[in-house]
Protein backbone atom coordinates (compact mmCIF):
# COMPACT_ATOMS: atom_id res chain seq x y z
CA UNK A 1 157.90 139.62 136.89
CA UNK A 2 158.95 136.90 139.13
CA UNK A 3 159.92 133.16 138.79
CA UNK A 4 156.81 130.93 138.20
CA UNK A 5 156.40 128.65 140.98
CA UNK A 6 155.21 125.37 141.23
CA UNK A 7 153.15 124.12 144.26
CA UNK A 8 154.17 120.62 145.09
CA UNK A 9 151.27 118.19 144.81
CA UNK A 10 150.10 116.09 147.44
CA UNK A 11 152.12 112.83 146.59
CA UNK A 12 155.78 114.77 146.35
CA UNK A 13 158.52 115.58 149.42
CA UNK A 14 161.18 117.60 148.53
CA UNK A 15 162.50 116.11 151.77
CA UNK A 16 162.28 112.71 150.45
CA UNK A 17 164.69 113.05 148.08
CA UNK A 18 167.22 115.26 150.50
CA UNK A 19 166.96 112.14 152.98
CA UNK A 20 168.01 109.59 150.05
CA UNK A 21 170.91 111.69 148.97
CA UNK A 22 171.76 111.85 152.58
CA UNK A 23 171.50 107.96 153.29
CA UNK A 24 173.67 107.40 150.13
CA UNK A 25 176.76 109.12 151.14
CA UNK A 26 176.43 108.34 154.78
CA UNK A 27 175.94 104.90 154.20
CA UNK A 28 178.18 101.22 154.64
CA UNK A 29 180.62 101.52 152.02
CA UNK A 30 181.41 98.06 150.83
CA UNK A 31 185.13 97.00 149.20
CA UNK A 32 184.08 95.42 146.11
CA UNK A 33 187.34 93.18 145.71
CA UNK A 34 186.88 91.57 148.97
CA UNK A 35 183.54 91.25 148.84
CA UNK A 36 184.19 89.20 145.69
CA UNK A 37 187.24 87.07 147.18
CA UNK A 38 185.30 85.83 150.38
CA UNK A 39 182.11 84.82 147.93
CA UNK A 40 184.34 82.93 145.97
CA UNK A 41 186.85 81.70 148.95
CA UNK A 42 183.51 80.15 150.64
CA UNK A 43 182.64 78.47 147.16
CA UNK A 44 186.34 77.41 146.72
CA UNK A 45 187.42 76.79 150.28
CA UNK A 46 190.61 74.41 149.32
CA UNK A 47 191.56 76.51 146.66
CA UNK A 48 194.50 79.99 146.43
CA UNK A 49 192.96 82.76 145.27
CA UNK A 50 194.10 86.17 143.96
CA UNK A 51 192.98 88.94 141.76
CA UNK A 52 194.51 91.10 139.40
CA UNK A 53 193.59 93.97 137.32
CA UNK A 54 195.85 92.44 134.34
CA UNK A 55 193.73 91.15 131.48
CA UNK A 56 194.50 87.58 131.14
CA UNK A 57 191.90 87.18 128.55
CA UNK A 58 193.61 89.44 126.06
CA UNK A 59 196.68 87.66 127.06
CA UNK A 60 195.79 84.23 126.35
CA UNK A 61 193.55 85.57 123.26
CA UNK A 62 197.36 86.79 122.09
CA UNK A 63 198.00 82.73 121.51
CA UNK A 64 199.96 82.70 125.16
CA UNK A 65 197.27 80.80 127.59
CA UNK A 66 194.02 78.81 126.01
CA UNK A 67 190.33 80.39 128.01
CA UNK A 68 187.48 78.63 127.93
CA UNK A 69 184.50 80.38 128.59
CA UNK A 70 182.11 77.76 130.03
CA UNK A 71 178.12 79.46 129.77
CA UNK A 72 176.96 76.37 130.62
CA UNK A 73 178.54 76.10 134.31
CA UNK A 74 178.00 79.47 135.43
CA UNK A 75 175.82 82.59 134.58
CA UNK A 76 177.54 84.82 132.36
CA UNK A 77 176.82 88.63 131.84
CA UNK A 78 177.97 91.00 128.46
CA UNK A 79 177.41 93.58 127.23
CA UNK A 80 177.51 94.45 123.33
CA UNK A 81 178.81 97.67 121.65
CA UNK A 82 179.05 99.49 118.74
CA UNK A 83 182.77 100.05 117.91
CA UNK A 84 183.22 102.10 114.73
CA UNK A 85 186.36 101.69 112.16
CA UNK A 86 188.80 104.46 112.66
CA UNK A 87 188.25 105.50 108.68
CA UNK A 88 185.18 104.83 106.43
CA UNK A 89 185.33 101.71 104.51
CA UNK A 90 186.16 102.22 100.80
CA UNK A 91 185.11 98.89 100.13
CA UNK A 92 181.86 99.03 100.95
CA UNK A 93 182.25 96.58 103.77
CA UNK A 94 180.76 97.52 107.44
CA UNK A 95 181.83 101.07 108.99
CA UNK A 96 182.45 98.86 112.32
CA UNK A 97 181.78 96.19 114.97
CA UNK A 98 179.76 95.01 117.74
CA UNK A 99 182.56 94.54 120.67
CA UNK A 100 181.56 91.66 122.85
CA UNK A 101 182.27 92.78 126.17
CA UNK A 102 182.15 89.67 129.75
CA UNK A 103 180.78 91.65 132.61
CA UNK A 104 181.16 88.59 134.93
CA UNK A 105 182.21 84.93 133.29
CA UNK A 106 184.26 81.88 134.27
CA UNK A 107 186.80 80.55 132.35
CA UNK A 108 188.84 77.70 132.42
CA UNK A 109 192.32 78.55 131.82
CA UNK A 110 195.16 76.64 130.70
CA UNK A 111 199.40 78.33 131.08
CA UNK A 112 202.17 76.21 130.63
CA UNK A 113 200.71 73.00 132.04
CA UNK A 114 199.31 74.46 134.75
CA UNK A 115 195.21 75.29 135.01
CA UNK A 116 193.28 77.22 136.42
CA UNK A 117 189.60 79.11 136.76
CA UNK A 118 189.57 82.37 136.18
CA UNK A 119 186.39 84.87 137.30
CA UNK A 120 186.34 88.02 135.31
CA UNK A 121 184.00 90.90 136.79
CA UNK A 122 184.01 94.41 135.22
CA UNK A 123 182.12 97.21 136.62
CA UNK A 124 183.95 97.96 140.05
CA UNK A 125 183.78 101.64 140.33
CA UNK A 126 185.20 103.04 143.28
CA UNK A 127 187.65 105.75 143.16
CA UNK A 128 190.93 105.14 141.63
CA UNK A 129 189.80 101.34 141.50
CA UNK A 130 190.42 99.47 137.65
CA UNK A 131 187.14 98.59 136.31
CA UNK A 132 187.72 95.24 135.33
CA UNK A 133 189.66 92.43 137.84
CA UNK A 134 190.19 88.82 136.93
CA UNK A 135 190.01 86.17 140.28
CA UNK A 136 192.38 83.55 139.29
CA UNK A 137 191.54 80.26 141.24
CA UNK A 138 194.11 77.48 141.74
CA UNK A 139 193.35 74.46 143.10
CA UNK A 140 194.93 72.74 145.76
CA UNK A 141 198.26 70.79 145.24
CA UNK A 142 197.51 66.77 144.75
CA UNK A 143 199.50 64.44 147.04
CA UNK A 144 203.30 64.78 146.52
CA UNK A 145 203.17 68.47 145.73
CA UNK A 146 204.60 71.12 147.41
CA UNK A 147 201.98 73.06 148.69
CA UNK A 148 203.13 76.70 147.50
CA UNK A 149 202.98 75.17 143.79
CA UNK A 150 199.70 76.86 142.89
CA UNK A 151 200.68 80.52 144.44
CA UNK A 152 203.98 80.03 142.45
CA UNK A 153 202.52 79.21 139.39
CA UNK A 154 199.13 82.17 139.73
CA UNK A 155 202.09 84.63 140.93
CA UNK A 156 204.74 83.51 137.54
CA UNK A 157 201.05 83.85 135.10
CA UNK A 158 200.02 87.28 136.89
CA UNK A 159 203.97 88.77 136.03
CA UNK A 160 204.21 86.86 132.27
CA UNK A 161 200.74 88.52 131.72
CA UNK A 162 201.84 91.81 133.30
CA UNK A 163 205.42 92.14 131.20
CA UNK A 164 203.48 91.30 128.26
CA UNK A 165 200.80 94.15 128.45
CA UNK A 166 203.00 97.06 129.55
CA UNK A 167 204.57 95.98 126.17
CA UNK A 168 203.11 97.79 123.10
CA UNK A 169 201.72 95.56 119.99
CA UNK A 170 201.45 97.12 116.96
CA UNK A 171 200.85 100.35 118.80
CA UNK A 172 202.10 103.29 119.94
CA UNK A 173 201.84 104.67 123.38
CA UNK A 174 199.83 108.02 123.71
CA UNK A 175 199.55 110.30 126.55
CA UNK A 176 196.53 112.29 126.63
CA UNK A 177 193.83 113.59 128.97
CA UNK A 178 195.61 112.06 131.83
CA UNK A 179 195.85 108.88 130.65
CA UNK A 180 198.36 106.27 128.66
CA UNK A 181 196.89 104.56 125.95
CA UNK A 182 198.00 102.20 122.72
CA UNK A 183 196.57 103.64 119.61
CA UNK A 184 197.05 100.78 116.80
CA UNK A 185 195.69 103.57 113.99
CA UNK A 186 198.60 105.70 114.67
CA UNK A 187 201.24 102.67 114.55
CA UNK A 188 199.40 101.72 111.06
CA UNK A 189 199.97 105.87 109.94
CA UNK A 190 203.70 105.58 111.02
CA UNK A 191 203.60 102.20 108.74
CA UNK A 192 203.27 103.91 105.61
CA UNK A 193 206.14 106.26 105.95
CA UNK A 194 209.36 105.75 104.49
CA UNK A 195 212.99 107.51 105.26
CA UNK A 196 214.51 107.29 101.98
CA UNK A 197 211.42 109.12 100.31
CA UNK A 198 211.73 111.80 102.79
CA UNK A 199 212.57 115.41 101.08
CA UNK A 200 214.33 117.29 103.21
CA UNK A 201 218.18 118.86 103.61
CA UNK A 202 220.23 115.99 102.93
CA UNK A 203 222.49 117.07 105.56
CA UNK A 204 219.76 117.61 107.87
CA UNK A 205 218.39 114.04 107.64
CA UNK A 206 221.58 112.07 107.68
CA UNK A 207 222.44 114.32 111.11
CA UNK A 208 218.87 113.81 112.83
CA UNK A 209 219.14 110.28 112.05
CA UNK A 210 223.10 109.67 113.40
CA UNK A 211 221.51 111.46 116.49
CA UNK A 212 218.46 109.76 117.05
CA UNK A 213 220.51 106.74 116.37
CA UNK A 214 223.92 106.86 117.30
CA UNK A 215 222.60 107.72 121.19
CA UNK A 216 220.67 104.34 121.52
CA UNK A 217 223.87 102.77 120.54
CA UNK A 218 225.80 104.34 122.63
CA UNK A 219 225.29 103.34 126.04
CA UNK A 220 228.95 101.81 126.66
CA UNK A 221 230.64 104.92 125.49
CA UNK A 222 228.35 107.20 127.81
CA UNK A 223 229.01 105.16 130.82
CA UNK A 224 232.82 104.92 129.53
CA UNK A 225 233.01 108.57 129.99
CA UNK A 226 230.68 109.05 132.89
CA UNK A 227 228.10 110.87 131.42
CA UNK A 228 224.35 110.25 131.80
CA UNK A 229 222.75 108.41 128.81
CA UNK A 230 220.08 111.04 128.27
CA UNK A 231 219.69 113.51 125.44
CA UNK A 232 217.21 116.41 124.02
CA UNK A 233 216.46 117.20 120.47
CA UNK A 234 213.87 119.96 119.26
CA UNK A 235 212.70 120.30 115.86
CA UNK A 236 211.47 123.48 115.09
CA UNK A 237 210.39 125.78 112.07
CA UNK A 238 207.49 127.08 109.88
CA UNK A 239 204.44 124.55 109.33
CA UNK A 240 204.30 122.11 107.29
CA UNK A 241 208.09 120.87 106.81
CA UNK A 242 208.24 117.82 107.78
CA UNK A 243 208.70 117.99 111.45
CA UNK A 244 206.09 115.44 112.03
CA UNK A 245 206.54 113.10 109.15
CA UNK A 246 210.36 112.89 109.76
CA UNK A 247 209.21 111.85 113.82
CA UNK A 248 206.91 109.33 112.38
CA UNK A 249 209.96 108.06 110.00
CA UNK A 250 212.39 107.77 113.40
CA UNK A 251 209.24 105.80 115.06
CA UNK A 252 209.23 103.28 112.52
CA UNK A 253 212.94 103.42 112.21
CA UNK A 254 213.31 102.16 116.07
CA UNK A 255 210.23 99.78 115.99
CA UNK A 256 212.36 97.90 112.94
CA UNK A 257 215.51 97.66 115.35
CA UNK A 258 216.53 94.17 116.54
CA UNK A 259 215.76 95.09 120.11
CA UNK A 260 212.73 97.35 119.25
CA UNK A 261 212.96 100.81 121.30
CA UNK A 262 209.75 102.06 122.23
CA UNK A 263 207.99 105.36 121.65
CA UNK A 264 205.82 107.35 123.52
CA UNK A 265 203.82 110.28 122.28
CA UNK A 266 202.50 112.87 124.41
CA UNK A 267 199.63 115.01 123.20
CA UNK A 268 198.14 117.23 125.97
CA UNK A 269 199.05 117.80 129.83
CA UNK A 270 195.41 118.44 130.95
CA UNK A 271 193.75 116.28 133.45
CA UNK A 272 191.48 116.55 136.43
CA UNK A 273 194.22 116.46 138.81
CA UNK A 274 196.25 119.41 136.85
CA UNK A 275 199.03 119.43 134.37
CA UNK A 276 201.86 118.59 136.82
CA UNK A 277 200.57 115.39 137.58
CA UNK A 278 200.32 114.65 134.17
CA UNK A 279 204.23 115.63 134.15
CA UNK A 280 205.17 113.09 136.80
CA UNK A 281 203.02 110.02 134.89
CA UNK A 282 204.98 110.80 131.73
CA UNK A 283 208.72 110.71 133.07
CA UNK A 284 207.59 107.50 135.56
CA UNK A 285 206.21 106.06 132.23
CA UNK A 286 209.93 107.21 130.13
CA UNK A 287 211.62 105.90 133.24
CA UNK A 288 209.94 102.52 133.58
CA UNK A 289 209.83 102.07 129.34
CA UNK A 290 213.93 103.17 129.00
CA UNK A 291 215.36 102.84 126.28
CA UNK A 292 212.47 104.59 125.04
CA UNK A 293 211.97 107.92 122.34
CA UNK A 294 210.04 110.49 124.91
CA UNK A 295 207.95 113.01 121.83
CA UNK A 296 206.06 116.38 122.70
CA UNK A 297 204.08 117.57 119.85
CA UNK A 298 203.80 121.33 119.88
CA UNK A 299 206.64 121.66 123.31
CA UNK A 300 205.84 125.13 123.42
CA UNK A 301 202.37 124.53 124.17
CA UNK A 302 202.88 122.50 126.55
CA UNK A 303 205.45 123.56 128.87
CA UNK A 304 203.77 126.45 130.11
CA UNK A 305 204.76 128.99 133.18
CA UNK A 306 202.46 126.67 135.00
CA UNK A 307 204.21 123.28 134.96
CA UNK A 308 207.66 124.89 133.88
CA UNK A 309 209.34 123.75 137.16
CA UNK A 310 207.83 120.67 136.84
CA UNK A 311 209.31 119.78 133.61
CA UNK A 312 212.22 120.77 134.71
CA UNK A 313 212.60 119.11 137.79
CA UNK A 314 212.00 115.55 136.06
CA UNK A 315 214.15 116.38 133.01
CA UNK A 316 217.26 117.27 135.69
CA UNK A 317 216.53 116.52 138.80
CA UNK A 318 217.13 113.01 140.86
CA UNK A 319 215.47 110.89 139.13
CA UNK A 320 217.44 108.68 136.62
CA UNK A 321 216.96 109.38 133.55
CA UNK A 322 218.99 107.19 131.81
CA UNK A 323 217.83 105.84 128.18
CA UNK A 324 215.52 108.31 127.58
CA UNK A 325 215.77 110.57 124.45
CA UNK A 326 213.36 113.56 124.05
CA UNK A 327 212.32 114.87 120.81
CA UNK A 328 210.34 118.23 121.07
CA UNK A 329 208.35 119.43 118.10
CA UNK A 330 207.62 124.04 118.10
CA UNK A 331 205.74 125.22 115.16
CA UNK A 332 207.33 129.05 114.56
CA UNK A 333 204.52 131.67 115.17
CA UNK A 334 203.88 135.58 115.44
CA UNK A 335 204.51 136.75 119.10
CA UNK A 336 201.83 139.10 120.54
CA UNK A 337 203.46 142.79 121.30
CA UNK A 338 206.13 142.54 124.22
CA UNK A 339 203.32 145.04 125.86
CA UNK A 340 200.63 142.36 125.56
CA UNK A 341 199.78 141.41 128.89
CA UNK A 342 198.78 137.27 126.80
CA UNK A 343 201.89 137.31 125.89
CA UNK A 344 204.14 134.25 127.48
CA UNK A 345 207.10 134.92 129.45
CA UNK A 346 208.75 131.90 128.58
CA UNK A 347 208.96 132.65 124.66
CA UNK A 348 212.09 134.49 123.48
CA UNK A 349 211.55 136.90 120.74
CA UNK A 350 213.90 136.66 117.78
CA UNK A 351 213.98 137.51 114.05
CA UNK A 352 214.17 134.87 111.57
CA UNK A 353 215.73 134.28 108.39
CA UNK A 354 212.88 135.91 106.03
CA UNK A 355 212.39 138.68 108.66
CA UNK A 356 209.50 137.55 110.35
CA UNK A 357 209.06 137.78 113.73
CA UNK A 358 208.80 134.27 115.31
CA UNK A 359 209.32 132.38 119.04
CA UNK A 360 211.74 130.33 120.21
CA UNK A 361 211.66 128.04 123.90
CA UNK A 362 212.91 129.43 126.80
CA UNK A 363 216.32 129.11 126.85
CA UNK A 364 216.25 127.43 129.82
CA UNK A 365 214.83 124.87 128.04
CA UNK A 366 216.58 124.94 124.51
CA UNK A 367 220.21 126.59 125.69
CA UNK A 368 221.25 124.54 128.37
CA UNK A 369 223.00 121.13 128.01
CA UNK A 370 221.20 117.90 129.19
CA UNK A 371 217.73 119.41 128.56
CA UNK A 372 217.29 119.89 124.89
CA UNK A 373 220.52 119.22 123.42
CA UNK A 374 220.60 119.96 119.36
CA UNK A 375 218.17 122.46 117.89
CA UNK A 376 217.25 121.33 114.02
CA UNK A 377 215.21 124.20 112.13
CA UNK A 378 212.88 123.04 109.17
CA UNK A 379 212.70 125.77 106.95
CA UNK A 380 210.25 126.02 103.59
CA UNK A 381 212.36 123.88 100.92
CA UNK A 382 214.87 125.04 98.94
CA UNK A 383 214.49 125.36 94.41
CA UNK A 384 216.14 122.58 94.34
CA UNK A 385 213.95 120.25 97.36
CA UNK A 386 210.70 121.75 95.49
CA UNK A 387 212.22 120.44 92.73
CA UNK A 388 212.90 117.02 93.80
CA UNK A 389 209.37 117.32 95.50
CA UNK A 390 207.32 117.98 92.33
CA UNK A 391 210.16 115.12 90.79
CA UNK A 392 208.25 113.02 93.12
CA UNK A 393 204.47 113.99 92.38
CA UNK A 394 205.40 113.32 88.64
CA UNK A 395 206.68 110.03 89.10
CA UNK A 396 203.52 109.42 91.56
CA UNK A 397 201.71 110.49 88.98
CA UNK A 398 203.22 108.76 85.64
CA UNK A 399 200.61 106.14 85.72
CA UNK A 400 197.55 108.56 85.18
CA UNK A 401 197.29 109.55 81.58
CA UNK A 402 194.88 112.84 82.38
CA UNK A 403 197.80 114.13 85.06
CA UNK A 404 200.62 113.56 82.09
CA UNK A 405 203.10 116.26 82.13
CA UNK A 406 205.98 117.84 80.54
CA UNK A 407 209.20 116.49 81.83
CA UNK A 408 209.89 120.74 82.26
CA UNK A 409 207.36 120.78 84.75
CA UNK A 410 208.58 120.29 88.29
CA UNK A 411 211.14 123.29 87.88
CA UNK A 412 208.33 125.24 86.22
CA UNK A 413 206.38 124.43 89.57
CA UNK A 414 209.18 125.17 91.86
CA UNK A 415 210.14 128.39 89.69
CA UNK A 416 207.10 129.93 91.01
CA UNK A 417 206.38 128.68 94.41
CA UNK A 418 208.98 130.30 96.45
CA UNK A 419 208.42 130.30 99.90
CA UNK A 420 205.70 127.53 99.72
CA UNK A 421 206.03 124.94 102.53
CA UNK A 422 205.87 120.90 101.46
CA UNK A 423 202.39 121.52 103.13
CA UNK A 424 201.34 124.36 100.42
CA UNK A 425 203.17 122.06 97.58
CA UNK A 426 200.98 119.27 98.57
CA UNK A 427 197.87 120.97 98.65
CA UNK A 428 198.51 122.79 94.78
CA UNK A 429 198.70 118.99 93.68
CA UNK A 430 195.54 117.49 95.59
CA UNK A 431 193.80 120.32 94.70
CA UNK A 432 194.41 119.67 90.81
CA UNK A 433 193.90 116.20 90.81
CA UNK A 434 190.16 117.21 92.16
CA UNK A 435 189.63 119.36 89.93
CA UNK A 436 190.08 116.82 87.28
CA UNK A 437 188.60 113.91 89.09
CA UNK A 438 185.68 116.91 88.95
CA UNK A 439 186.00 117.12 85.36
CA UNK A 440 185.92 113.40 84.56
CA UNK A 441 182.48 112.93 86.47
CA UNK A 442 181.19 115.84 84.68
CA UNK A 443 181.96 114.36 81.05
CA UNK A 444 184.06 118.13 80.96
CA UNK A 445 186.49 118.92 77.60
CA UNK A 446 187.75 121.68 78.58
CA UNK A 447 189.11 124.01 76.09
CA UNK A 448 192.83 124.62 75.87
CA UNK A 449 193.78 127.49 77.74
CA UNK A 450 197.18 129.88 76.85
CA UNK A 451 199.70 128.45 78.12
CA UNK A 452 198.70 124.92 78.28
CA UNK A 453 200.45 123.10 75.06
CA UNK A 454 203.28 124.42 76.93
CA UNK A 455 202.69 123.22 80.27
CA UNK A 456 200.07 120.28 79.89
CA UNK A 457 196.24 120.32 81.22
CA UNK A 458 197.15 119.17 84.73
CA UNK A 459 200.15 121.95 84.81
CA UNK A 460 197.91 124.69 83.50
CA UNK A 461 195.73 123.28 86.98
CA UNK A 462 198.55 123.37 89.05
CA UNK A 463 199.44 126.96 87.68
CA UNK A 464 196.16 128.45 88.65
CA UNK A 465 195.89 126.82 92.10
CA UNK A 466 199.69 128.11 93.23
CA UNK A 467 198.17 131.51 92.19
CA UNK A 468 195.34 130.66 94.56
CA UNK A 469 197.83 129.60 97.39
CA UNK A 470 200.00 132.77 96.55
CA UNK A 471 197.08 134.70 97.97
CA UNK A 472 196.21 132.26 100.69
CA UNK A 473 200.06 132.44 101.86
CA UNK A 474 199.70 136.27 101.31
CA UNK A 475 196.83 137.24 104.09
């Protein structure tokens, strides 16, 4: 049976529509940002004019400028938007705001004695054009002046405001989808961390952190020796050991610095315009932020056979890299069969210390000097760091009378969770404290079980739900 067809009525032509498509993309195209300037040039003949696609609103809303909307004097267009929190008030207060967005405004503007009018217009849209442009109007010098006073003064604004938003503020810089952004909830996540509470290899920590430091230090005694002030870390290892939380601790370690150094987290390669452009806007970004910490979540992932050269080409090629220190992050995983045809030819197969089969960067990448320098493996902790670990949940814990435990308990714990990974420790803990959060709501008494005079209700909990994990861990 064939397609059902339509007849078209008397009042439609399929033409009609053709012919507007046609007219559209064969028509005038019109420059927006002179189209703008002239309209406001023959309103404000006397005065210099420029635009800019810096936001000098934000700026002078960050206490450096005072702008004065004026409704009154001018028609002004917004728009309003729903802008949801990044987590669910506990509070009870709102889940978000209405965002108050000028589509086109004037504003009187005031910058270190000097004033001005400023025309914001958003909703420019041609190719590869910002959205939003401010017109910043100056007007002409009074009697006496030098006449180049105003450019000087809308050319000194234009660079303050410029330095002062390629800066970040209580953010981190994110790469992702072919695009740098500032993401204030991560700089709030790497807030809460905290170096000396980090359980890990002792060893380990103090030599990741004499690296990571001692090279932004170091600057004089590279140049001294005539070597380029660039360097490579990877950290790599089994989920869930601290790979990212010890990155996150480093972060907030160089944000605390005198001279803050900047970090800049890159999360995928995609984009429109294919992963080795993406390649060239991070290493301009590195290059333009220096002295700057340059992290890849999940390297392996993202240095495919496809941009390989690339990478490579930036990390070691001409471009001057100086200042830029490159932390790449590789979770260990199971290889497909070397006769796989998915299987990546830039992963090196290798045995690791329980056996397991498990991938490692090509060693182009990870074995030659000046890419990746120092390889640090997180492995699952040790008796002694699950012991310090559960140390640590017990002390967290102290304060709760139903989570009360033996003081026997954390090398009871770590007795029986060999080869668990801080991840798995974690989750035998949150998953206990439900369960008696669970118990609490349900007005539960539970009756004692074998064992638990021993070990204490919440260790008889944790007991069953390591069990639970064993099996998990197991599959």
């Amino acid at each position: 049976m064939g397609d059902i067809v339509t007849p078209a009525t008397a009042s439609e032509d399929p033409r009609l529509i053709y012919d507007i498509y046609r007219s559209h993309n064969t028509g005038l195209r019109i420059h927006t940002d002179t189209t703008i300037q002239a309209a406001l040039l023959s309103q404000y003949p006397s005065h210099s004019l420029t635009s800019t696609t810096c936001d000098l609103i934000k700026y002078a809303h960050a206490g450096h400028a005072i702008a004065t909307l004026h409704e009154d004097l001018h028609p002004t267009m917004r728009s309003w938007a729903f802008e949801p929190t990044a987590r669910q008030p506990l509070d009870g207060s709102a889940a978000g705001r209405l965002t108050d967005t000028i589509l086109f405004g004037r504003f009187d503007y005031v910058w270190r004695g000097h004033t001005f009018q400023i025309f914001v217009v958003d909703g420019q849209n041609s190719p590869g054009q910002c959205e939003r442009r401010c017109y910043l109007l100056s007007p002409p010098a009074v009697e006496g002046e030098k006449g180049q006073r105003g450019i000087e003064a809308m050319e000194a604004l234009v660079l303050a405001a410029s330095l002062w938003s390629a800066e970040s503020h209580d953010e981190v810089w994110v790469y992702d989808q072919g695009r740098w952004s500032k993401d204030k909830e991560l700089w709030r996540m790497v807030q809460g961390g905290s170096w000396q509470d980090l359980i890990m290899d002792e060893d380990t920590k103090r030599a990741i952190m004499t690296d990571v430091m001692g090279f932004f230090d170091a600057r004089e005694t590279y140049a001294e020796f005539g070597t380029p002030w660039k360097r490579g870390l990877i950290f790599h290892g089994s989920p869930g050991n601290g790979k990212t939380t010890i990155a996150k601790a480093l972060m907030k370690f160089l944000m605390a610095r005198p001279k803050p150094v900047t970090t800049l987290v890159i999360k995928t390669l995609a984009q429109r315009s294919g992963p080795q452009m993406s390649v060239r806007q991070i290493f301009t970004k590195a290059r333009q932020t220096a002295p700057c910490l340059l992290l890849f979540e999940d390297v392996d992932s993202l240095v495919t056979d496809q941009v390989r050269s690339y990478f490579l080409n930036e990390v070691d090629g001409l471009e001057n890299n100086e200042g830029i220190l490159m932390i790449g992050s590789t979770n260990n995983r199971r290889v497909p069969p070397l006769e796989s045809k998915t299987s990546p030819t830039w992963l090196e197969t290798s045995k690791g210390a329980d056996g397991t089969t498990v991938d490692k960067l090509d060693p182009g990448l990870s074995k030659r000097p000046s890419r990746f320098d120092r390889k640090y493996r997180f492995n699952n902790p040790s008796f002694e760091e699950r012991v310090r670990y559960c140390e640590y949940w017990s002390e967290k814990l102290s304060s709760k009378p139903a989570a009360t435990t033996p003081s026997t308990l954390p090398h009871r714990i770590a007795s029986i969770t060999d080869g668990f990974s801080f991840a798995y420790l974690k989750e035998a803990y949150v998953a206990s404290l439900l369960r008696l959060v669970q118990d609490s709501a349900e007005d539960v008494a539970p009756a004692e079980e074998e064992g638990e005079s021993e070990w204490g209700r919440f260790g008889t909990l944790l007991q069953r739900q390591v069990a639970v994990l064993r099996e998990d861990i197991a599959e």
